[in-house]
Protein backbone atom coordinates (compact mmCIF):
# COMPACT_ATOMS: atom_id res chain seq x y z
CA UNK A 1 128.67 42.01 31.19
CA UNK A 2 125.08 43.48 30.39
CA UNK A 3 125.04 47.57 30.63
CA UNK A 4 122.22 47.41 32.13
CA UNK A 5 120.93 44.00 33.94
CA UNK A 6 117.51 45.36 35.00
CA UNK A 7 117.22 47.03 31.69
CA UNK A 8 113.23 46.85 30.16
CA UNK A 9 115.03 46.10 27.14
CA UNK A 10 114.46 42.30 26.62
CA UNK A 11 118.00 42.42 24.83
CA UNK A 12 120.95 42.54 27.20
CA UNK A 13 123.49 44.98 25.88
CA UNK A 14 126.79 44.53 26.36
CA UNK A 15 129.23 47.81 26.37
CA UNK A 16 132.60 47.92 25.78
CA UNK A 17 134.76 49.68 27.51
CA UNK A 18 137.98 51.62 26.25
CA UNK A 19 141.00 50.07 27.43
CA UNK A 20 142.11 53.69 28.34
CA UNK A 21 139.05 53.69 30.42
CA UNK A 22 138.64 50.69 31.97
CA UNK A 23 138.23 50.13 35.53
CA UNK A 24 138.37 46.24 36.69
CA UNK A 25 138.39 46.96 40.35
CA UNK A 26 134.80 48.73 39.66
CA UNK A 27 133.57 46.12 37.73
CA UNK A 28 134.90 43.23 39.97
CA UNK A 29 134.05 44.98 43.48
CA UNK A 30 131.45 47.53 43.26
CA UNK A 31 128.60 45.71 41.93
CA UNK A 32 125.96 47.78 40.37
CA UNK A 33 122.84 48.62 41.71
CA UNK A 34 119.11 50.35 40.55
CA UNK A 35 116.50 52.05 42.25
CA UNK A 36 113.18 49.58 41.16
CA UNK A 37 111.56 52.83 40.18
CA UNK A 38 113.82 53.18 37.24
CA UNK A 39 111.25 52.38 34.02
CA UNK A 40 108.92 54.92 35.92
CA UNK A 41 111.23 57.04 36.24
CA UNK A 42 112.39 57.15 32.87
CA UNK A 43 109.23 57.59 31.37
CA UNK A 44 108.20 60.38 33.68
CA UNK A 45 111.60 62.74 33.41
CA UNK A 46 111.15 62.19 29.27
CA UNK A 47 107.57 63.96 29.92
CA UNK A 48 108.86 66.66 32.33
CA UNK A 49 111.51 67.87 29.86
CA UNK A 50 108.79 68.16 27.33
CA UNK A 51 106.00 69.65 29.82
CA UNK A 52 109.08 72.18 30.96
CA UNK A 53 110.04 72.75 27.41
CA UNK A 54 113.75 71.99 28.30
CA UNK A 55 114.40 70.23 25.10
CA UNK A 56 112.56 69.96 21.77
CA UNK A 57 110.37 67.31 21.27
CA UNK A 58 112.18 65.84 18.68
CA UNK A 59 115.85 65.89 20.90
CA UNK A 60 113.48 64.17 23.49
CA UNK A 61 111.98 61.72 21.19
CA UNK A 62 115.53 60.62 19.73
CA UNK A 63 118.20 61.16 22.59
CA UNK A 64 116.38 61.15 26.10
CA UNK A 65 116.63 57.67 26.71
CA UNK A 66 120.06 57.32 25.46
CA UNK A 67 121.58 59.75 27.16
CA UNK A 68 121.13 57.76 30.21
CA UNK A 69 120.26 61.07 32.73
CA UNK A 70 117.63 59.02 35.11
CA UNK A 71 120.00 55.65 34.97
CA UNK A 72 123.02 57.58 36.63
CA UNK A 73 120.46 58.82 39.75
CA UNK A 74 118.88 55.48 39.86
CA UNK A 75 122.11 53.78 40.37
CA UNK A 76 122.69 56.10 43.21
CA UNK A 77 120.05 57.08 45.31
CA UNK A 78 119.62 53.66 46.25
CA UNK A 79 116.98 53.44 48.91
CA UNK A 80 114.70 56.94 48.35
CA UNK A 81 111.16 56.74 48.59
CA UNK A 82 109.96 57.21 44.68
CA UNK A 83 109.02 60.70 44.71
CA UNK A 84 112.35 62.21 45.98
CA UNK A 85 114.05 59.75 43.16
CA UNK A 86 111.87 61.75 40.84
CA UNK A 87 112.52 64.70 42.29
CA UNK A 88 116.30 64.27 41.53
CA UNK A 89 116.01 62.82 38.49
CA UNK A 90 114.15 66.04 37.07
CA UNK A 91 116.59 68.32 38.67
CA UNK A 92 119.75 66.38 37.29
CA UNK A 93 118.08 66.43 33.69
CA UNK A 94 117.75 69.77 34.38
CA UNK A 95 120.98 70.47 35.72
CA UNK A 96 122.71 68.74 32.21
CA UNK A 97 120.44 70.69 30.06
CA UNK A 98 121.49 74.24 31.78
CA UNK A 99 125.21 72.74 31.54
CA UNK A 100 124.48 72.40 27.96
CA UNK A 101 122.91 76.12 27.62
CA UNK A 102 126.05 77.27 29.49
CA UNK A 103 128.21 75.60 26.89
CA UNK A 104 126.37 76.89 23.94
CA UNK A 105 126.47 80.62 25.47
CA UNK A 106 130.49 80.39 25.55
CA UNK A 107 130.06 79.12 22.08
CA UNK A 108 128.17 81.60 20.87
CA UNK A 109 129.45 84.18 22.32
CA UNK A 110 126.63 85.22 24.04
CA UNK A 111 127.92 86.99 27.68
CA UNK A 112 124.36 88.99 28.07
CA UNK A 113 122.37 85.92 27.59
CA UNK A 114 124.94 84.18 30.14
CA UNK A 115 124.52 86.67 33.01
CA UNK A 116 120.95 87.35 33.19
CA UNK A 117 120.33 83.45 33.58
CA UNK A 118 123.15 83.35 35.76
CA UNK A 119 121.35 86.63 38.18
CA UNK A 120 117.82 84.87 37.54
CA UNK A 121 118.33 81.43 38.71
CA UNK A 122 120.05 82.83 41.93
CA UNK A 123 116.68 84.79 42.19
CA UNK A 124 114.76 81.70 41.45
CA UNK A 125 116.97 79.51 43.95
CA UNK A 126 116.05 81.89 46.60
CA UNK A 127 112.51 82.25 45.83
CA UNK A 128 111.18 79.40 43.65
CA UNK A 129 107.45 79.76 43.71
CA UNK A 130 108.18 83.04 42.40
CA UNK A 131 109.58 81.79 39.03
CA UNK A 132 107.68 78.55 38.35
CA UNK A 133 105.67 80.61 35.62
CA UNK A 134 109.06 82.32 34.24
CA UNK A 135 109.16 82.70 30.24
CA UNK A 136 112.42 81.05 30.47
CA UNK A 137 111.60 77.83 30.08
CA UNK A 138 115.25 76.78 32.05
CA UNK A 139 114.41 79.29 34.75
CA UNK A 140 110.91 78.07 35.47
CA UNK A 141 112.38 74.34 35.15
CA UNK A 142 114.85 75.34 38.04
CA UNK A 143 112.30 76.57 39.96
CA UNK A 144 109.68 73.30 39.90
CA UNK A 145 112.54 71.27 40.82
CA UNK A 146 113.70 73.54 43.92
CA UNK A 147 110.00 74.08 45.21
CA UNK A 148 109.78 69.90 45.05
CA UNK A 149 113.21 69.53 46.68
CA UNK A 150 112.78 72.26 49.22
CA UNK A 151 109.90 69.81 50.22
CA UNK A 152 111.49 66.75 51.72
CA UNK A 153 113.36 68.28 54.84
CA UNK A 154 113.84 71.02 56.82
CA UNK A 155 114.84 75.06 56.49
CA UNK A 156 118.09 74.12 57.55
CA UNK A 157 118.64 71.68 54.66
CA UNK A 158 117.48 74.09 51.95
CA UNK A 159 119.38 76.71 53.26
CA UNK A 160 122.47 74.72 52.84
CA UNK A 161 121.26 73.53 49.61
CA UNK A 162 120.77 76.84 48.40
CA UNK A 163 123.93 78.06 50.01
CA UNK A 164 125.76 75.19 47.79
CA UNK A 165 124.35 75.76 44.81
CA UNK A 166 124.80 79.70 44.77
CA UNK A 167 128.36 78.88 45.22
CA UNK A 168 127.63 76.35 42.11
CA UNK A 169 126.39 79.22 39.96
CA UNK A 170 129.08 81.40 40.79
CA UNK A 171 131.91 78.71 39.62
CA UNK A 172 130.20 77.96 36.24
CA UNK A 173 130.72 82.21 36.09
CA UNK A 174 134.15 81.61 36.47
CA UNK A 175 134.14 79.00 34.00
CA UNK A 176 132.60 81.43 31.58
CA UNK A 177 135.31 84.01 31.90
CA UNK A 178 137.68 81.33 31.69
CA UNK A 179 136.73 79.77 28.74
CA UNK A 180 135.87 83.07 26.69
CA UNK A 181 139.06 84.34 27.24
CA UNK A 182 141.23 81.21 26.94
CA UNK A 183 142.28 80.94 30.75
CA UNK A 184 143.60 76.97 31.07
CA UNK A 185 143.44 77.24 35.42
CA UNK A 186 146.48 76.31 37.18
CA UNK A 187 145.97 72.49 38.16
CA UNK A 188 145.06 73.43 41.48
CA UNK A 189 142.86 75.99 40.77
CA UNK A 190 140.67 73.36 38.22
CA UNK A 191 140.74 71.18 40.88
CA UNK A 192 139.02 73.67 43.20
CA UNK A 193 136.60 74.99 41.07
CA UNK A 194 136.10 71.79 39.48
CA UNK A 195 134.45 70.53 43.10
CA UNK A 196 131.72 73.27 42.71
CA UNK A 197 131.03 73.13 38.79
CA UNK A 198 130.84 69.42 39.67
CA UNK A 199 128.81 70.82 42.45
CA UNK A 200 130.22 67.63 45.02
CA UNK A 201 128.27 68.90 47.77
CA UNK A 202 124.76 69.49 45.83
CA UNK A 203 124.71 65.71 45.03
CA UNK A 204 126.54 64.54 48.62
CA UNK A 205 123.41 67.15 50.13
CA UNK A 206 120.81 65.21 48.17
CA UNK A 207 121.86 61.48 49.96
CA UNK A 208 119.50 62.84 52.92
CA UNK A 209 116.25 63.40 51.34
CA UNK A 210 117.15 59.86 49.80
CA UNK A 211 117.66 58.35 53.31
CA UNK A 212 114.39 60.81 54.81
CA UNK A 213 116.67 61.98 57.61
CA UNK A 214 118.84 65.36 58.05
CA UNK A 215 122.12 64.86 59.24
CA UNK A 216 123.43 66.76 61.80
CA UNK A 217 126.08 69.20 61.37
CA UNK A 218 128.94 67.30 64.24
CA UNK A 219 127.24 63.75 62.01
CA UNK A 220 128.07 65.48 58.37
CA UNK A 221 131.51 67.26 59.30
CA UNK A 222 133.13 64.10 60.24
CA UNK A 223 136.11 63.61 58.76
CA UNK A 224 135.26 59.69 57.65
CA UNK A 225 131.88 60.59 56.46
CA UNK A 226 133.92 64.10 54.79
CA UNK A 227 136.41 61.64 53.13
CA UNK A 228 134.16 59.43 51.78
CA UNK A 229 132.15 62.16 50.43
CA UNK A 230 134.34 64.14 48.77
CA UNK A 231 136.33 60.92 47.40
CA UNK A 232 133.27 59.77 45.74
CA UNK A 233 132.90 62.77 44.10
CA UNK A 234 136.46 63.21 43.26
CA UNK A 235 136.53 59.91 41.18
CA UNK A 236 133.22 60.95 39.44
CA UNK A 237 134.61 64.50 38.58
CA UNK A 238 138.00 63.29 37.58
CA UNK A 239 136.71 60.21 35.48
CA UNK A 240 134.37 62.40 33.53
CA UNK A 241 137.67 64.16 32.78
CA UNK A 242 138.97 61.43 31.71
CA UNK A 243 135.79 60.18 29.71
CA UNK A 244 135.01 63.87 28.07
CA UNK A 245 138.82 65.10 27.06
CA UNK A 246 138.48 64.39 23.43
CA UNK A 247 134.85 66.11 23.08
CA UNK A 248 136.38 68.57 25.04
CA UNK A 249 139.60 69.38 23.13
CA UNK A 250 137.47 68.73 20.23
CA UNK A 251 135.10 71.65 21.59
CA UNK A 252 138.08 73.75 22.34
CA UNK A 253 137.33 73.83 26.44
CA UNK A 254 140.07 74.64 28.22
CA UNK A 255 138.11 73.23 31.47
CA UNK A 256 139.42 69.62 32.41
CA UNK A 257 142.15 68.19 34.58
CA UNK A 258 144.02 66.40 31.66
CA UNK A 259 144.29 69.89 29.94
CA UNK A 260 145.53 71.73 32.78
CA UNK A 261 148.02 69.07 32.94
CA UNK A 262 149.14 69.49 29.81
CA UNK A 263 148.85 73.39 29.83
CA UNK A 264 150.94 73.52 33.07
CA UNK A 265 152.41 70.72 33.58
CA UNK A 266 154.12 70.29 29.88
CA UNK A 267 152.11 66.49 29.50
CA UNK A 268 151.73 64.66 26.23
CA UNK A 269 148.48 63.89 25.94
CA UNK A 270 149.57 60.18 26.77
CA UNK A 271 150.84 61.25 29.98
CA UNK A 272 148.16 63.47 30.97
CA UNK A 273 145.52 60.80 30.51
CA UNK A 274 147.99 58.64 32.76
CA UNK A 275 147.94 60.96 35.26
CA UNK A 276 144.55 61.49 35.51
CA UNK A 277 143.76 57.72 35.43
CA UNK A 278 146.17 57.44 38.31
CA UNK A 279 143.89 60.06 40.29
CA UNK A 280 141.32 58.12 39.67
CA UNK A 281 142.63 55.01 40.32
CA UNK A 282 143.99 56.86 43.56
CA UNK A 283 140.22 57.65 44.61
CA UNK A 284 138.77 54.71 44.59
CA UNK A 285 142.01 52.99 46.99
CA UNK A 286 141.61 55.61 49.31
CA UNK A 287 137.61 55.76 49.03
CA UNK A 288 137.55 51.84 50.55
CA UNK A 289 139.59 53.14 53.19
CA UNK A 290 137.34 55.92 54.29
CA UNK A 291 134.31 53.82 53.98
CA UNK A 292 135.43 51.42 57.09
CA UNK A 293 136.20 54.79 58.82
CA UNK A 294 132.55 56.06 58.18
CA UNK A 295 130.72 52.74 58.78
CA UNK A 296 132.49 52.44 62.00
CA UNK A 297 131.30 55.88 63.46
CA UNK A 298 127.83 55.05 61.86
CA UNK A 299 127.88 51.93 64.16
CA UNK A 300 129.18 54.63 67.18
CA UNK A 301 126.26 56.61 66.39
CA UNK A 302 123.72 53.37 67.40
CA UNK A 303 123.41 53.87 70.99
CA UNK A 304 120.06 52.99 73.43
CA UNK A 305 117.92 56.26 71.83
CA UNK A 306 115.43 55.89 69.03
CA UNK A 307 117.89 58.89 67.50
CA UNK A 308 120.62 57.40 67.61
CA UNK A 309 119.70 53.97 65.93
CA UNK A 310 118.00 56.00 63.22
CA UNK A 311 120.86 58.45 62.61
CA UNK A 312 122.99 54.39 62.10
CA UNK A 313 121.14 53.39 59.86
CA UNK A 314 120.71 56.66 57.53
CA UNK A 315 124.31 56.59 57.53
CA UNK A 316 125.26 53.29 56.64
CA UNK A 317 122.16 53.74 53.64
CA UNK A 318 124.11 57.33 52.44
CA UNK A 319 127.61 56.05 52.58
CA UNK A 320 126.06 52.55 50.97
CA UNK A 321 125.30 55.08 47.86
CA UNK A 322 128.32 56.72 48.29
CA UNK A 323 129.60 53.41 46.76
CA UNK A 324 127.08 53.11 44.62
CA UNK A 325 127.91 56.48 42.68
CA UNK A 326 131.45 54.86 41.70
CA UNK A 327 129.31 51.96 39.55
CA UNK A 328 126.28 54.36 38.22
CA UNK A 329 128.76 56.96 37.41
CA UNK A 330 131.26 54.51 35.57
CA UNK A 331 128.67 52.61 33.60
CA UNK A 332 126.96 56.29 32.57
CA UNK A 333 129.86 57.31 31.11
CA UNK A 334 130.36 54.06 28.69
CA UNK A 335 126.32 54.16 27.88
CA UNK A 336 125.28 57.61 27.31
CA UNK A 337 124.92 59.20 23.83
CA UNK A 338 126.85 62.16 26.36
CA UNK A 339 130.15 60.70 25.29
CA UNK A 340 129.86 59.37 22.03
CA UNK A 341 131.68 61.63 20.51
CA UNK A 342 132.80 59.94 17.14
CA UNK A 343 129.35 59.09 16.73
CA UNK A 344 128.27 62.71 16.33
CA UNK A 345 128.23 64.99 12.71
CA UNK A 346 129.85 67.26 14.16
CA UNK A 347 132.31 66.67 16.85
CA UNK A 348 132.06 70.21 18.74
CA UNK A 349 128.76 70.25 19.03
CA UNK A 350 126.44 67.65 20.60
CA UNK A 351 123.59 65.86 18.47
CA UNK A 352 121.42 66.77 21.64
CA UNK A 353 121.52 70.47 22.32
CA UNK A 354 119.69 72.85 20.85
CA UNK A 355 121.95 74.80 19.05
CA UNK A 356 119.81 77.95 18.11
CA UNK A 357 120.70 81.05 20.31
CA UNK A 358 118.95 81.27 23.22
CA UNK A 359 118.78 83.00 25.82
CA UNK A 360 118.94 86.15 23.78
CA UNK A 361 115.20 86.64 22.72
């Protein structure tokens, strides 16, 4: 099938997908989906990672567009006026370009550089329009994207935001000590930190802006809307897993399920990608169950008040998306230059990053 049907290419490409890896039920019953906005929004993330100075010009020039960053939120935020889609977008460039600074510091060895990023974006988090001039070009990066986020709803949103993204920067912490001193976690220790270095709840947070309405707290903490959340999360977390081990056991991480597995669990290889396909496989049964259980209290939730209709229908639209992350995030991981691995020079270290040391001018 085409990677990308609404592609601006005029030539369809058609990607082929690991047997290992392949999903029919995804391709047969969750059709894919783009925002219209896409080209736009492609073009205009490529110029805010130059304006922001988060990646050379050249890396921007040759592996933006392939790595696919503004495809994955445009086949998930389904539905969002442009300018929030743009406003995510940004941030999740961002957010795989301070992943890849957190990489290299573990890499290089470089635990200084590591924690004063990790104390200033807390700072910047809590006070953006403070930072948006920072000399850090990652800092000040954060910080435009939190000041335009922060924009969309209310003090009660942001303060969750911020509350789930301070827990984010604390796991990828925990990561670093894990990783720089060999730690493989427990399986059930990955898989709870892996839901905040995934950071579930930042993207599940960011489905409001997308349908303009704030959910309320007894709306959000429902167990089918919970369910559906977290599973759609689960099978993006655990299928990047899947997609990333051999760039990550080529990169020496000791961060992913089918490690753990084999670390604690005594696995082949072969068994531990079983078992983590299995998960997956797992999420995406149980995620079609949850989703009649959330669509039915979205249809509760349509009484006689304007409120209530409204509240309906911004369900229905998030846990819509909800479904459309499976797609977006399965295609992603079979199109971006992210997971070519045999592709690169050098398999430990990404074509894409900048490689130099910083952080520790």
């Amino acid at each position: 099938m085409p990677a990308f049907p609404h592609s601006t290419s005029s030539t369809a490409i058609v990607v082929a997908v690991p047997p290992a890896l392949s999903l029919p039920v995804i391709e047969a019953e969750f059709p894919r989906r783009l925002h219209p906005y896409w080209p736009r929004l492609q073009e205009k993330t490529r110029s805010w990672l130059l304006e922001k100075r988060l990646m050379p010009a050249d890396k921007v020039e040759e592996h933006a567009d392939g790595l696919c960053y503004t495809d994955l939120m445009a086949g998930y935020y389904i539905g969002a006026p442009d300018e929030v889609l743009q406003a995510i977008a940004d941030y999740s460039a961002w957010f795989f370009v301070w992943d890849d600074r957190h990489d290299r510091d573990i890499v290089h060895r470089r635990p200084v550089a590591w924690q004063r990023l990790r104390f200033r974006l807390h700072e910047a988090l809590d006070s953006p329009r403070d930072h948006l001039h920072h000399p850090d070009p990652l800092v000040a990066g954060f910080a435009d994207s939190m000041v335009r986020l922060y924009s969309f709803l209310g003090k009660k949103w942001n303060a969750r935001f911020a509350r789930h993204f301070h827990a984010v920067i604390e796991a990828y912490d925990r990561e670093f000590r894990n990783r720089t001193s060999g730690i493989v976690p427990t399986v059930e220790a990955y898989l709870e930190l892996r839901r905040l270095t995934f950071a579930h709840w930042i993207w599940t947070d960011l489905l409001e802006p997308s349908a303009q309405t704030e959910l309320p707290d007894a709306v959000r903490k429902h167990p089918g809307y919970r369910r559906a959340a977290l599973l759609s999360q689960e099978f993006a977390a655990w299928y990047n897993d899947l997609c990333s081990l051999p760039k990550e056991i080529a990169g020496d991480e000791v961060h992913n399920l089918g490690i753990s597995l084999i670390h604690h669990e005594g696995l082949t290889l072969e068994e531990a990608v079983k078992e983590v396909r299995r998960r997956v496989e797992e999420c995406i049964s149980d995620f079609l169950v949850a989703e009649k259980e959330a669509l039915c209290f979205a249809d509760s939730l349509a009484d006689d008040t304007v409120r209530g209709r409204e509240l309906s229908a911004a369900m229905k639209a998030i846990v819509a998306n909800m479904r459309n992350w499976f797609s977006t995030v399965y295609w992603f991981h079979h199109e971006s230059g992210r997971y070519m691995v045999d592709s690169w020079d050098d398999r430990s270290t990404p074509p894409y990053v900048n490689n130099e040391a910083a952080g520790e001018k």
